[in-house]
Protein backbone atom coordinates (compact mmCIF):
# COMPACT_ATOMS: atom_id res chain seq x y z
CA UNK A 1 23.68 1.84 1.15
CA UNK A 2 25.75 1.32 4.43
CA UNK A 3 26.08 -1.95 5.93
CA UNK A 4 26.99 -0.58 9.65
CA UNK A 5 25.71 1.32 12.05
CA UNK A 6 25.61 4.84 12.27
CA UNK A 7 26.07 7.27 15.31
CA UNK A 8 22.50 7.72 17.16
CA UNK A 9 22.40 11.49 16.04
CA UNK A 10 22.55 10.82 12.64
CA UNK A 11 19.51 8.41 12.60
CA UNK A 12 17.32 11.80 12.26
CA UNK A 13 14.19 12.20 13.61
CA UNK A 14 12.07 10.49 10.95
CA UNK A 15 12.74 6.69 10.34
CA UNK A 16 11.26 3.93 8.62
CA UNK A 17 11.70 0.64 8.99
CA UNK A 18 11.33 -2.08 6.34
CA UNK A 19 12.10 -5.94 5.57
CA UNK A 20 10.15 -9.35 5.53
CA UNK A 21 7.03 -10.51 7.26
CA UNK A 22 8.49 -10.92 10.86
CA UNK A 23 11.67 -9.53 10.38
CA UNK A 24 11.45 -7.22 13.33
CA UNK A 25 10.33 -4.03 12.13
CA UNK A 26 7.25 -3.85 14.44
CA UNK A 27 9.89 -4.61 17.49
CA UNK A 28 12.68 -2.92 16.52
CA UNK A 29 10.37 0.11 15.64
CA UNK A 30 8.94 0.36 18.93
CA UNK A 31 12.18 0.36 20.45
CA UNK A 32 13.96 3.18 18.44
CA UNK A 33 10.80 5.03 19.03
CA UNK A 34 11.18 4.30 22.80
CA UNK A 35 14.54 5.22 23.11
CA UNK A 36 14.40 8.25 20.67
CA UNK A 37 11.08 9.70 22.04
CA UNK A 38 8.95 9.61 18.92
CA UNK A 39 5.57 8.43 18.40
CA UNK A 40 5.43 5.24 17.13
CA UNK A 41 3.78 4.55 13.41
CA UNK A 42 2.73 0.64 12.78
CA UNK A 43 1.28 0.23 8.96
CA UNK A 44 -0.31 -2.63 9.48
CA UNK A 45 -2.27 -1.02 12.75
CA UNK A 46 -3.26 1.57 9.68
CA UNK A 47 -4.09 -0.60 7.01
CA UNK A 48 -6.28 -3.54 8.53
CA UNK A 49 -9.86 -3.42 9.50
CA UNK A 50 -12.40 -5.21 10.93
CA UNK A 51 -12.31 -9.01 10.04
CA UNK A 52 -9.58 -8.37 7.49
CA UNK A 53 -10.66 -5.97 5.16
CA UNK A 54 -8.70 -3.87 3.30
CA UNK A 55 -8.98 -0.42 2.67
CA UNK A 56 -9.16 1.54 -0.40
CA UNK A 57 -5.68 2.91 -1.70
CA UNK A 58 -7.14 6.30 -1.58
CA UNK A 59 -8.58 5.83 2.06
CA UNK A 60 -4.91 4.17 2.78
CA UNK A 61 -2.99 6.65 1.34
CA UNK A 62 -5.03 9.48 3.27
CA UNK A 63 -3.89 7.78 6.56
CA UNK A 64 -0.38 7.23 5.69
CA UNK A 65 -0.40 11.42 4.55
CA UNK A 66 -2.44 11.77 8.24
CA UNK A 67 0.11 9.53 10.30
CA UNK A 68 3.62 10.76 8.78
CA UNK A 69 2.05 14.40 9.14
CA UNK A 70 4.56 15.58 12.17
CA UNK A 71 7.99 16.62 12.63
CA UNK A 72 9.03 13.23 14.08
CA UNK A 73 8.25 9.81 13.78
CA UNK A 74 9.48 6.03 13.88
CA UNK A 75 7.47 3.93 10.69
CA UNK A 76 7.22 0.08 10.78
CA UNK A 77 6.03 -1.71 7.86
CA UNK A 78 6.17 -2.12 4.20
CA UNK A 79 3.15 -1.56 1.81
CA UNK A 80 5.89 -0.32 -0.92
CA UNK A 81 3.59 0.72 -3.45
CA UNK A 82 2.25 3.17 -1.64
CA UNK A 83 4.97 4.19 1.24
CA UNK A 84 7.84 4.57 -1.35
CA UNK A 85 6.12 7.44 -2.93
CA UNK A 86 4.30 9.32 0.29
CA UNK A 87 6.45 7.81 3.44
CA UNK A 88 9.84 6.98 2.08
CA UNK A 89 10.75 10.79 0.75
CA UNK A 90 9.99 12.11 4.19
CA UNK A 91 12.43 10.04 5.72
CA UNK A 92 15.90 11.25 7.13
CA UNK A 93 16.82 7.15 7.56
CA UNK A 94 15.36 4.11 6.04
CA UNK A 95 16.43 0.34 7.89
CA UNK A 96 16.40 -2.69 5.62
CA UNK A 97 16.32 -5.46 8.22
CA UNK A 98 17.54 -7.77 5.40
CA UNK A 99 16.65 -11.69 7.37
CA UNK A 100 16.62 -15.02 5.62
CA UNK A 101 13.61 -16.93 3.97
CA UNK A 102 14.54 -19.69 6.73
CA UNK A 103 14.24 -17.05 9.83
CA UNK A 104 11.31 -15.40 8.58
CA UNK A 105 9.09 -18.72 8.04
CA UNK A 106 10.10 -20.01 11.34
CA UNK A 107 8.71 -16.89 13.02
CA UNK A 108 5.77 -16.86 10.92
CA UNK A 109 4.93 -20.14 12.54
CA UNK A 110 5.59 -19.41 15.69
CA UNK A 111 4.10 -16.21 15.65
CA UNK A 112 0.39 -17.04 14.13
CA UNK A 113 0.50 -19.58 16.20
CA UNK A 114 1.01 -18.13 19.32
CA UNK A 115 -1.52 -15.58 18.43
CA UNK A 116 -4.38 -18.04 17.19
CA UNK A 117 -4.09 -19.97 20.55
CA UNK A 118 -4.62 -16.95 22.87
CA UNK A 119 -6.73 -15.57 20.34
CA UNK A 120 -4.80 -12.56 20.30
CA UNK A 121 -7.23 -9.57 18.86
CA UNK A 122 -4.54 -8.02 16.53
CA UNK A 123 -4.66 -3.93 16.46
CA UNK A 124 -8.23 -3.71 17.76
CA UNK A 125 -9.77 -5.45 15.05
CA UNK A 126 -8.79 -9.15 13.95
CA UNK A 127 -7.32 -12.20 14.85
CA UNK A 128 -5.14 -14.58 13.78
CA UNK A 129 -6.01 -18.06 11.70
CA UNK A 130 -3.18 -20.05 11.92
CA UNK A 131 -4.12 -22.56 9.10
CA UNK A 132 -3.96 -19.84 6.99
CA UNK A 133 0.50 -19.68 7.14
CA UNK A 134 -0.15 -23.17 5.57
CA UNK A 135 -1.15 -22.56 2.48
CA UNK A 136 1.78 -22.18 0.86
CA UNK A 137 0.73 -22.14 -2.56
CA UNK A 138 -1.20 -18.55 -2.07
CA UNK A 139 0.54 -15.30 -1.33
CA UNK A 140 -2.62 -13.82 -0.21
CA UNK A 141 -3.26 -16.06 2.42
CA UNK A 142 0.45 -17.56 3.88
CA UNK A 143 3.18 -14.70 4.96
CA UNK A 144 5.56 -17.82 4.27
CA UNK A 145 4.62 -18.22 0.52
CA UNK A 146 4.37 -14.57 0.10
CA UNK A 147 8.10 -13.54 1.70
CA UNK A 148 9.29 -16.27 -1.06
CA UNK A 149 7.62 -14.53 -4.06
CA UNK A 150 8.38 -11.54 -2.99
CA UNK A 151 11.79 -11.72 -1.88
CA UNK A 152 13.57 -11.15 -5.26
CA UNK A 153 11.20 -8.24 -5.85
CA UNK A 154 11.68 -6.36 -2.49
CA UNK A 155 15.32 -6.53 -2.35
CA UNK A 156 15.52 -4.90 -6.13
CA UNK A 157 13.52 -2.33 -4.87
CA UNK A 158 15.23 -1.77 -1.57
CA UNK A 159 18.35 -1.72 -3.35
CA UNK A 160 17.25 0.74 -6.06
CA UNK A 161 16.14 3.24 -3.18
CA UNK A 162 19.24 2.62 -1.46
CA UNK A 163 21.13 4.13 -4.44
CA UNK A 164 18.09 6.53 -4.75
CA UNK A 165 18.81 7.84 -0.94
CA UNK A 166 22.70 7.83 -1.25
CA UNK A 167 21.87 10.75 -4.14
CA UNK A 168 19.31 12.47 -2.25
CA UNK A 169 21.84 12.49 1.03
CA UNK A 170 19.63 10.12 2.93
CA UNK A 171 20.38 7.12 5.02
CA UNK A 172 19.85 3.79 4.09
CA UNK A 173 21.46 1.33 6.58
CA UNK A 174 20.92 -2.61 5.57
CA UNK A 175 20.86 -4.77 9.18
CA UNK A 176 22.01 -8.65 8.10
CA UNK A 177 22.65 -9.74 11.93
CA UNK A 178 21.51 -9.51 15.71
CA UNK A 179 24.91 -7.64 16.07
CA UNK A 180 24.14 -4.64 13.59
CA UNK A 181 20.36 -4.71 15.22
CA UNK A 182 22.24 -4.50 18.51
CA UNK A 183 24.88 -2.44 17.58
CA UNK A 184 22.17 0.14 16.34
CA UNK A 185 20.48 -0.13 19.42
CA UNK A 186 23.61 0.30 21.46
CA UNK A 187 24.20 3.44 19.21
CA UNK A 188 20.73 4.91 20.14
CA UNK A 189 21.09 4.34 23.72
CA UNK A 190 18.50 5.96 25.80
CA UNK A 191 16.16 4.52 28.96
CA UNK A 192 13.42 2.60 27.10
CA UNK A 193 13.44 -0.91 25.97
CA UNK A 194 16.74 -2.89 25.56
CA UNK A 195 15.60 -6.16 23.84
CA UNK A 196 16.70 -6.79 20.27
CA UNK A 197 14.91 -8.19 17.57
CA UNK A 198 16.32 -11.96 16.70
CA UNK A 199 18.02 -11.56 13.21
CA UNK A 200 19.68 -14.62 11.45
C-alpha cells in the first residue's frame, strides 16, 4: 500500500474508488473520470431502486459484471462483498480515501440534509429522509452509526487487499489528506473539473 501519489500514467485506465459514507468517492470519482476521459461508474446509482429497495445479489452482481464490462472505467462506491470479488480484480488502481469518523458524520449531516430540504430525487429514483442519519443506534438506517460499526471492519479489509494488490502488481494508494486528494488530482491534470474533495 502507498501512502503518496503516483504519476497520472500509472493510475491505469480502470480505477476504483473506496472509503466511508461521504468520504468523496462519488466526487473525486467524477473528477478522475473527467480528467482521464472514462465513463464514470457510481454503485450506489446501480444498486438503489425505486423508494429504496434493494436488489437481489444476483440481479446486483449482473449489473456490476454489465457496468465494469469495458476497457476503461472510473468506479465509486463500496458494496465490498460483492465488488472485492467481481470489481476489485479488474482494477489496475484501487483509492482508499481513508477520512475520520468526525469528517464523515459531519458530512452525513450536512449532506441528507441538504438533500431532504430541496427534496433532491437521488439517481432517478429516491429521496432523502433526513431523520433517518439520526438514528444512531441502527446501521441500516443512519450512515453515521453504520461508518462507526463498520470502520474497524473496512479498514482490515482494505488493508488485507492492499497487501493482496502489492502481490498481484496492482496499485493501492491510501489518501489521509486534502493534499494527497489534491496532489492526485494535480498528478492527473487534464481540462475537466478542478475541485477537490474535503478530506480531514
Amino acid at each position: 500500500m502507498t501512502d503518496g501519489t503516483p504519476a497520472a500514467g500509472r493510475l491505469g485506465s480502470r480505477i476504483v474508488v473506496v472509503g466511508p459514507s461521504c468520504s468523496g468517492k462519488s466526487t473525486l470519482g467524477a473528477i478522475l473520470a473527467d480528467r482521464l476521459g472514462l465513463p464514470f461508474i457510481e454503485l450506489d446509482a446501480l444498486y438503489w431502486r425505486e423508494n429504496w429497495t434493494r436488489p437481489t445479489d444476483e440481479e446486483f452482481c449482473a449489473l456490476l459484471r454489465g457496468a465494469h464490462s469495458g476497457d476503461g472505467w472510473v468506479s465509486a462506491g463500496n458494496y465490498l462483498r460483492q465488488t472485492v470479488h467481481i470489481t476489485w480484480p479488474l482494477a489496475d488502481t484501487i483509492l482508499w480515501l481513508d477520512v475520520g469518523v468526525a469528517t464523515t458524520s459531519w458530512r452525513v449531516l450536512r449532506r441528507s440534509w441538504r438533500r431532504w430540504r430541496s427534496n433532491e430525487l437521488l439517481w432517478g429514483v429516491c429521496r432523502e429522509n433526513f431523520w433517518r442519519q439520526l438514528a444512531f443506534w441502527d446501521p441500516n438506517l443512519s450512515l453515521i452509526r453504520y461508518n462507526i460499526s463498520r470502520r474497524a471492519q473496512c479498514r482490515e479489509l482494505f488493508e488485507q487487499a492492499a497487501r493482496e494488490a502489492e502481490a498481484a502488481r496492482k496499485r493501492f494508494l491510501r489518501l489521509r489528506s486534502r493534499g494527497d486528494i489534491a496532489r492526485l488530482l494535480a498528478s492527473v491534470g487534464g481540462q475537466g473539473r478542478t475541485e477537490a474533495p474535503t478530506g480531514p
